[in-house]
PDB file of N, CA and C in Angstrom:
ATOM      1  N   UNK A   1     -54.373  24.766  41.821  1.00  0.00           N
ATOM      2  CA  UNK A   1     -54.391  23.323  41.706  1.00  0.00           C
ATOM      3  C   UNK A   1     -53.702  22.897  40.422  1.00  0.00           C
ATOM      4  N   UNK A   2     -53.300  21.462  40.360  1.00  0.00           N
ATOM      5  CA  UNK A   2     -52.120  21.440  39.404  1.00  0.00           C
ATOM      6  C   UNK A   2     -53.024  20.188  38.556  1.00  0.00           C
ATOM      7  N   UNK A   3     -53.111  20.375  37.427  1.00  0.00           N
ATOM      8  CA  UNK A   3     -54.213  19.900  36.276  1.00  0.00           C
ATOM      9  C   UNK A   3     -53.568  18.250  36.201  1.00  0.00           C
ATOM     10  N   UNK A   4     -54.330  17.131  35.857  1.00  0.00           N
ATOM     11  CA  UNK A   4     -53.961  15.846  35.859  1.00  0.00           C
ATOM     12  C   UNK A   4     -52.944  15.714  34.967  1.00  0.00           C
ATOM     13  N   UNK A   5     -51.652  14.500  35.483  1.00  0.00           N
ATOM     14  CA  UNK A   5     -50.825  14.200  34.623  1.00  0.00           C
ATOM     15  C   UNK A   5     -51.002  13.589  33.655  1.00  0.00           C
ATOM     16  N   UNK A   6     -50.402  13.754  32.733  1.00  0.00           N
ATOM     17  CA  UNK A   6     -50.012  13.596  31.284  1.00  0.00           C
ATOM     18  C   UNK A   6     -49.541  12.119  31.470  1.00  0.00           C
ATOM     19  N   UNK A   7     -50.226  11.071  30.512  1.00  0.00           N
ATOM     20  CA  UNK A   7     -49.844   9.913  30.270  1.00  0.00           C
ATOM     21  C   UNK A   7     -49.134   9.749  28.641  1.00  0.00           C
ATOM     22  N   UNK A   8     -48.319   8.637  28.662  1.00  0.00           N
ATOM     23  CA  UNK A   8     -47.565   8.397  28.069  1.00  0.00           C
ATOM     24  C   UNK A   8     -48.363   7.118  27.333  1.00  0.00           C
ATOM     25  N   UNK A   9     -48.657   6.874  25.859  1.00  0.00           N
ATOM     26  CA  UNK A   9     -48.805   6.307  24.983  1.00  0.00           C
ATOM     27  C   UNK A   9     -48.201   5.231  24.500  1.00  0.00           C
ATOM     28  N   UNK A  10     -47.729   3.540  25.270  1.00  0.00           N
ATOM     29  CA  UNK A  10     -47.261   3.347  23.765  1.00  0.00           C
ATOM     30  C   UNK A  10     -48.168   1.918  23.387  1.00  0.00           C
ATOM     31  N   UNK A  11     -47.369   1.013  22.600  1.00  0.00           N
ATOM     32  CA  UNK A  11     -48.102  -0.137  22.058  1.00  0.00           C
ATOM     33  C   UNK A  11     -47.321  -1.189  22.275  1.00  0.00           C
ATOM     34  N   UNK A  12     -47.712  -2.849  22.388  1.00  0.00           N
ATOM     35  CA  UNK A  12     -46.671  -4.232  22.613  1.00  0.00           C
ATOM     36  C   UNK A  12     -47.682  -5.032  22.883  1.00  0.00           C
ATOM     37  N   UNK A  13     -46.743  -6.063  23.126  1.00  0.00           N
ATOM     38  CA  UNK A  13     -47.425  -7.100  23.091  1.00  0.00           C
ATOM     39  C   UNK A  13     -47.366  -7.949  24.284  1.00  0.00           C
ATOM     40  N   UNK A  14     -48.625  -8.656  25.005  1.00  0.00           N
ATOM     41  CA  UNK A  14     -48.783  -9.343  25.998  1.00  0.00           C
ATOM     42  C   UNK A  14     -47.637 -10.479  25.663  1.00  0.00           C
ATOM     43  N   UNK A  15     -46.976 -10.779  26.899  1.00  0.00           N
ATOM     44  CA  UNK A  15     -46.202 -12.310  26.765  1.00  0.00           C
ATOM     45  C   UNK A  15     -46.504 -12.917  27.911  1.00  0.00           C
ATOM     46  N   UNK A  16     -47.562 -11.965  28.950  1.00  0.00           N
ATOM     47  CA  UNK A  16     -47.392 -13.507  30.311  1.00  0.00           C
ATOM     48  C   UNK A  16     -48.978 -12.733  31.066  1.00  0.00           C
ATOM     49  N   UNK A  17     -50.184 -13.968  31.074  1.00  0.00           N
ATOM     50  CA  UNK A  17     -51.025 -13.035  31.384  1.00  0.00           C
ATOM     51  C   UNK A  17     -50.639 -13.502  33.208  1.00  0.00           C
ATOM     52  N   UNK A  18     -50.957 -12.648  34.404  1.00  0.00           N
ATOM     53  CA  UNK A  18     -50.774 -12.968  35.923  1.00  0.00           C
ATOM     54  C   UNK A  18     -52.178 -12.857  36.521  1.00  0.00           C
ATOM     55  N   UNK A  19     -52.361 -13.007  37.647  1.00  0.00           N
ATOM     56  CA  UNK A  19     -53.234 -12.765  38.441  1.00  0.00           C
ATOM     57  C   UNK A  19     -54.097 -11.487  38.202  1.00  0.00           C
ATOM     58  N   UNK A  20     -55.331 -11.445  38.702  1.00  0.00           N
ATOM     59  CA  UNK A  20     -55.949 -10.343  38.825  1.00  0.00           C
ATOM     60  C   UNK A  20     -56.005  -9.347  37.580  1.00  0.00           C
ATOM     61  N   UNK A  21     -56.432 -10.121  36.557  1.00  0.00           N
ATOM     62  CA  UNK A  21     -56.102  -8.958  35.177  1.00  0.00           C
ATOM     63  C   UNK A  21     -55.127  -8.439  35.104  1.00  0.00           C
ATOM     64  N   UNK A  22     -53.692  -8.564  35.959  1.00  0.00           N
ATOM     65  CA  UNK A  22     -52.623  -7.592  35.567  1.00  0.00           C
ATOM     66  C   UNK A  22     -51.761  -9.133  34.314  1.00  0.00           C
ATOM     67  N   UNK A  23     -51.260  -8.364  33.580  1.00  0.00           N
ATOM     68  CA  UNK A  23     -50.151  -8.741  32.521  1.00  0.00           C
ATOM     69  C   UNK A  23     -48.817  -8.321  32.064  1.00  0.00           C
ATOM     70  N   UNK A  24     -47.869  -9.018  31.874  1.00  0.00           N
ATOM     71  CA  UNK A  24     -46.608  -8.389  31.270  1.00  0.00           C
ATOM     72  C   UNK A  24     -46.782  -8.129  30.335  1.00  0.00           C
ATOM     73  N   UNK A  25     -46.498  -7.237  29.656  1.00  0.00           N
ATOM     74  CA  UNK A  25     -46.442  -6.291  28.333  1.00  0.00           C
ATOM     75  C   UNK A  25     -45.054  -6.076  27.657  1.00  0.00           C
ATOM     76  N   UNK A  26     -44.626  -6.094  26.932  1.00  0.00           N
ATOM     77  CA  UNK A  26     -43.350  -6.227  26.178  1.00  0.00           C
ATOM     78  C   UNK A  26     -43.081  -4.964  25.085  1.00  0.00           C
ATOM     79  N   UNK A  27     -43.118  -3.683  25.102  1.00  0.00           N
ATOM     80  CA  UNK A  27     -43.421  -2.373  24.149  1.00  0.00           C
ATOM     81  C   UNK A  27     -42.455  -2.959  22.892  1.00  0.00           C
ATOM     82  N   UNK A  28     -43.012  -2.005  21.978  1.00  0.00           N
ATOM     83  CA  UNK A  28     -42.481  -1.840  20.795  1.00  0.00           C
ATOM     84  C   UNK A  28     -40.681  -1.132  20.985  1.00  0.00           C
ATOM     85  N   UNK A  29     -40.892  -0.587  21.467  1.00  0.00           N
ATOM     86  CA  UNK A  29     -39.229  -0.355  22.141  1.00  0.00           C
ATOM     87  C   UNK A  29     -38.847  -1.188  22.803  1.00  0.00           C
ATOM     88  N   UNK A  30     -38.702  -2.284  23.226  1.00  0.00           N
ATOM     89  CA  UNK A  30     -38.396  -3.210  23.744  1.00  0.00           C
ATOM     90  C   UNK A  30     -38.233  -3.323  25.208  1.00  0.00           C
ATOM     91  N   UNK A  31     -38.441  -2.214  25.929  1.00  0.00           N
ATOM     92  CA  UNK A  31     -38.619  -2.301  27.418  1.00  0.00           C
ATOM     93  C   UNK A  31     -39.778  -3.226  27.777  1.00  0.00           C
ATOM     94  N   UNK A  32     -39.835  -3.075  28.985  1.00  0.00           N
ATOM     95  CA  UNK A  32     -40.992  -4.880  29.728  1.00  0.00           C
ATOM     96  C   UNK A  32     -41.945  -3.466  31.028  1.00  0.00           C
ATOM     97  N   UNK A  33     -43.223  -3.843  30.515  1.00  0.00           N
ATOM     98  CA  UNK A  33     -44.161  -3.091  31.351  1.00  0.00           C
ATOM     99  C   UNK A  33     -44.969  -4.092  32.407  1.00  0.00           C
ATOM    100  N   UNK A  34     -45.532  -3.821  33.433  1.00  0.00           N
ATOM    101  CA  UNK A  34     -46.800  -4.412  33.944  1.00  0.00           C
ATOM    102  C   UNK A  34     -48.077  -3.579  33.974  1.00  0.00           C
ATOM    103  N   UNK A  35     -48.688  -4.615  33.117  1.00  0.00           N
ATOM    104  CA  UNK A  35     -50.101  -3.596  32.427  1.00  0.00           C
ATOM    105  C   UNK A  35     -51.568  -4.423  33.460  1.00  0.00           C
ATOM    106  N   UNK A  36     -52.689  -3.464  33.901  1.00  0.00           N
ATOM    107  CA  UNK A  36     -53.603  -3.969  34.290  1.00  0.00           C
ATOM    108  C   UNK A  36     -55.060  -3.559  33.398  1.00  0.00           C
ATOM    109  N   UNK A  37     -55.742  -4.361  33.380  1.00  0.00           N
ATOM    110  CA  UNK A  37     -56.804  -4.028  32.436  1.00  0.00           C
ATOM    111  C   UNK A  37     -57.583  -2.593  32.565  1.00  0.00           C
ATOM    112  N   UNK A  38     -58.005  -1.629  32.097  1.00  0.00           N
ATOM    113  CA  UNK A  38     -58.970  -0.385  32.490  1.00  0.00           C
ATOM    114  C   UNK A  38     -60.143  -1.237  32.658  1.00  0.00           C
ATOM    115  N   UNK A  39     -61.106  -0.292  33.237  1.00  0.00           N
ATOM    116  CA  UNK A  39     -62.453   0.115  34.039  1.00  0.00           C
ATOM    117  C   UNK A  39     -63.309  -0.564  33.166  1.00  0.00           C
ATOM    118  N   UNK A  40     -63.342  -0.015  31.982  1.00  0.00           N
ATOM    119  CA  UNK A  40     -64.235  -0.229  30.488  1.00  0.00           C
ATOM    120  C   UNK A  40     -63.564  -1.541  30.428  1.00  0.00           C
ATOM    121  N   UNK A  41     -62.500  -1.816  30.041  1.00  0.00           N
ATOM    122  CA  UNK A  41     -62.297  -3.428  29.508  1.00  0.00           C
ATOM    123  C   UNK A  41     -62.979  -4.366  30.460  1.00  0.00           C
ATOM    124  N   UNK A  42     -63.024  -4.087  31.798  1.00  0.00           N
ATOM    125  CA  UNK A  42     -63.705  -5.261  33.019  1.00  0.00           C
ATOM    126  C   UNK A  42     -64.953  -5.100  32.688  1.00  0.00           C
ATOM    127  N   UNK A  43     -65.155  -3.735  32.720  1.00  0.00           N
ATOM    128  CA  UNK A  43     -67.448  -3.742  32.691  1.00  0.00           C
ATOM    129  C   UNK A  43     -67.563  -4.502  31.320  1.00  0.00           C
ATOM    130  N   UNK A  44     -66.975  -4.282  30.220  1.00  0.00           N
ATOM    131  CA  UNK A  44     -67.800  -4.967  28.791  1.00  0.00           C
ATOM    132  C   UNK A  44     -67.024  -6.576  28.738  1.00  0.00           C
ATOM    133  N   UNK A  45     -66.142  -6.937  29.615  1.00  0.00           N
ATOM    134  CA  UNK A  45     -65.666  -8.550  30.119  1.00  0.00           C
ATOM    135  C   UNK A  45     -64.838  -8.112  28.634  1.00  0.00           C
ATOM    136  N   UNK A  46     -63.954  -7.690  28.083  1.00  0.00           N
ATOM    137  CA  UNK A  46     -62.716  -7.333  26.993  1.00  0.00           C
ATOM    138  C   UNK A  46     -61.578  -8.752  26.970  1.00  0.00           C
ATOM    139  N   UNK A  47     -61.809  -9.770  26.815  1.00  0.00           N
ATOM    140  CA  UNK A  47     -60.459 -10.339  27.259  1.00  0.00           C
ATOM    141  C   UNK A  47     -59.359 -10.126  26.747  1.00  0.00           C
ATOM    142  N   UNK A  48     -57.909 -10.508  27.226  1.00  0.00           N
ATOM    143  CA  UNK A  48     -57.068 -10.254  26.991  1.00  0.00           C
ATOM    144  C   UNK A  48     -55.932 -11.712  26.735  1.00  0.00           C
ATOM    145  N   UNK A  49     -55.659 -12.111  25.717  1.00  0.00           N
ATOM    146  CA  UNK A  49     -54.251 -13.380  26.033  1.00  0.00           C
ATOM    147  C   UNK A  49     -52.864 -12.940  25.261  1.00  0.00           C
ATOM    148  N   UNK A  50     -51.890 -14.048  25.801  1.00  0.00           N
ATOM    149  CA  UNK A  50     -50.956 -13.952  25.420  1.00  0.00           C
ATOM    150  C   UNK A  50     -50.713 -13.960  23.845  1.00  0.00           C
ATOM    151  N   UNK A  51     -49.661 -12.772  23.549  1.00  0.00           N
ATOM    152  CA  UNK A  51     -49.273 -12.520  22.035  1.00  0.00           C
ATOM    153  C   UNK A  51     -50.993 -11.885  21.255  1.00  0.00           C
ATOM    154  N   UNK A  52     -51.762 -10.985  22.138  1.00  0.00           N
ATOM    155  CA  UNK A  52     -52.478 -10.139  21.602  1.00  0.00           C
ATOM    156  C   UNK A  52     -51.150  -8.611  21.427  1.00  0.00           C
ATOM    157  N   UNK A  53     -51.948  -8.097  20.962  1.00  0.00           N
ATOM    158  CA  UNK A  53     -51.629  -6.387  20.663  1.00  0.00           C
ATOM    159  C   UNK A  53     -52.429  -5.779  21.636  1.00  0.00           C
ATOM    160  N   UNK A  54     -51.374  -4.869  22.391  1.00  0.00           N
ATOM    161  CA  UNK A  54     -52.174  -3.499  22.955  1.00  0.00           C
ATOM    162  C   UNK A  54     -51.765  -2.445  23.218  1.00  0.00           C
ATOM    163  N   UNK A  55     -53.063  -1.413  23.193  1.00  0.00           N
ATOM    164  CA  UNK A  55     -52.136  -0.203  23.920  1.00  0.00           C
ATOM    165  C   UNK A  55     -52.219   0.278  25.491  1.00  0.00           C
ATOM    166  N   UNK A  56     -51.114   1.135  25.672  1.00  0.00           N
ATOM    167  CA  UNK A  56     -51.137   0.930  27.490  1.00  0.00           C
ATOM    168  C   UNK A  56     -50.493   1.946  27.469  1.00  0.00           C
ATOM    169  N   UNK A  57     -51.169   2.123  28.488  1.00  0.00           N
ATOM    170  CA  UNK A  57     -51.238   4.394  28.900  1.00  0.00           C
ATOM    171  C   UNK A  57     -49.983   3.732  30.215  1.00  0.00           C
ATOM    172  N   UNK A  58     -49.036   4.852  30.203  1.00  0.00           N
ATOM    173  CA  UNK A  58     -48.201   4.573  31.348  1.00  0.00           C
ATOM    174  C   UNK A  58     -47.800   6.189  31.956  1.00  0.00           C
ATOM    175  N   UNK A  59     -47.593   5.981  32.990  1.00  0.00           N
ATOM    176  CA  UNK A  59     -47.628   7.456  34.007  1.00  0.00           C
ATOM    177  C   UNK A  59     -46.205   7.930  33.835  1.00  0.00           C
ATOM    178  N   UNK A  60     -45.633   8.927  33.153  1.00  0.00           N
ATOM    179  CA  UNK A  60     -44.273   9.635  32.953  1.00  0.00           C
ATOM    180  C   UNK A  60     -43.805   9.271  34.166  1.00  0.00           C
ATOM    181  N   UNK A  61     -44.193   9.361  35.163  1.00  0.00           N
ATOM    182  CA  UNK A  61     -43.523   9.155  36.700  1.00  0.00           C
ATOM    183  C   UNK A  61     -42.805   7.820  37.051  1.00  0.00           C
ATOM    184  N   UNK A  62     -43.679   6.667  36.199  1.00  0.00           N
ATOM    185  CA  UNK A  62     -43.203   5.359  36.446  1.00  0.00           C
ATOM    186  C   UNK A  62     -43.604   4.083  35.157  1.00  0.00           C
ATOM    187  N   UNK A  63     -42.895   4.297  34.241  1.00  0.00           N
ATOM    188  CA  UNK A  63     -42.579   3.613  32.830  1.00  0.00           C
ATOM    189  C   UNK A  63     -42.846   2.171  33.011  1.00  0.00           C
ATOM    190  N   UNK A  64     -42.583   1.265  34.092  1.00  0.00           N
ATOM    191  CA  UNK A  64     -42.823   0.018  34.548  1.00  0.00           C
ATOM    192  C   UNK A  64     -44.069  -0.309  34.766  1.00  0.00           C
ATOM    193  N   UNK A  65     -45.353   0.332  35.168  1.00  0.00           N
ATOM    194  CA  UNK A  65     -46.542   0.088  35.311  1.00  0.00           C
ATOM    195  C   UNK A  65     -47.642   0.976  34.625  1.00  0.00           C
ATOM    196  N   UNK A  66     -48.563   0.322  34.111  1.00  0.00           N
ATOM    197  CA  UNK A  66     -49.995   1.140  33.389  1.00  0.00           C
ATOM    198  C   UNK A  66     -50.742   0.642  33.187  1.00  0.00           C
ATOM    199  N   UNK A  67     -51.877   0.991  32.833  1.00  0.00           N
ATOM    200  CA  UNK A  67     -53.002   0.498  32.305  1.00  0.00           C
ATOM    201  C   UNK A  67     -53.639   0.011  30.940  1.00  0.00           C
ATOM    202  N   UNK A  68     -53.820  -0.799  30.721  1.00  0.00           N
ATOM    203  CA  UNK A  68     -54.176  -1.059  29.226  1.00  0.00           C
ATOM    204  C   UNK A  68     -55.667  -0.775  28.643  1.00  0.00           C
ATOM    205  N   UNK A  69     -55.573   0.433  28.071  1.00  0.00           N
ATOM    206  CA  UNK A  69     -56.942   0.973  27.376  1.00  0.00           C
ATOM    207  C   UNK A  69     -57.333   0.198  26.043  1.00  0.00           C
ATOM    208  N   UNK A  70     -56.767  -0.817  24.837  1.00  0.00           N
ATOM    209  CA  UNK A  70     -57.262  -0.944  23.795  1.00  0.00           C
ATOM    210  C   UNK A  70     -56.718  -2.399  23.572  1.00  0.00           C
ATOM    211  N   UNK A  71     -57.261  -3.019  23.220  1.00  0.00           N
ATOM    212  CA  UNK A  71     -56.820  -4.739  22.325  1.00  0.00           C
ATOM    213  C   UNK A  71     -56.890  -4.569  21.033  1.00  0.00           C
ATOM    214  N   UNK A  72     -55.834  -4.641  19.818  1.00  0.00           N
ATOM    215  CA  UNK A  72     -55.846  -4.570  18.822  1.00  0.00           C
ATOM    216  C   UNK A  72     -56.412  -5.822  18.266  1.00  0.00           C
ATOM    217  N   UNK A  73     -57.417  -5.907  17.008  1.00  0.00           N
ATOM    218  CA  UNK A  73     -57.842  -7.124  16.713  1.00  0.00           C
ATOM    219  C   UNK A  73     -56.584  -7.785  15.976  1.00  0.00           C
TER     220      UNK A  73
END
């Protein structure tokens, strides 16, 4: 069996929050992500707005979509 993939790390900033907890994300490298909130951010209600800081785990397989694990204060 082949062990879970390896996520990719980076950090940016919200510029457009959308539907359903998902958001555009804008990285520090300047590429454009679509980020959806994690598991933990919904159970403890975490909010999220435009021109916060975050970080967002993204799948080596597909750089355009991930999840956002952390809100920087």
């Amino acid at each position: 069996m082949a062990g879970k993939e390896e996520k990719v790390e980076f950090e940016g900033e919200v510029v457009e929050a959308l539907s359903n907890g998902k958001y555009r994300v804008v990285l520090d490298n300047g590429h454009e992500a679509l980020g959806y909130t994690a598991g933990k951010m919904r159970r403890y209600r975490i909010r999220i707005l435009p021109g916060d800081r975050v970080q967002i785990e993204l799948s080596s397989y597909d750089l355009t979509r991930g999840r956002i694990v952390y809100r920087h204060r």
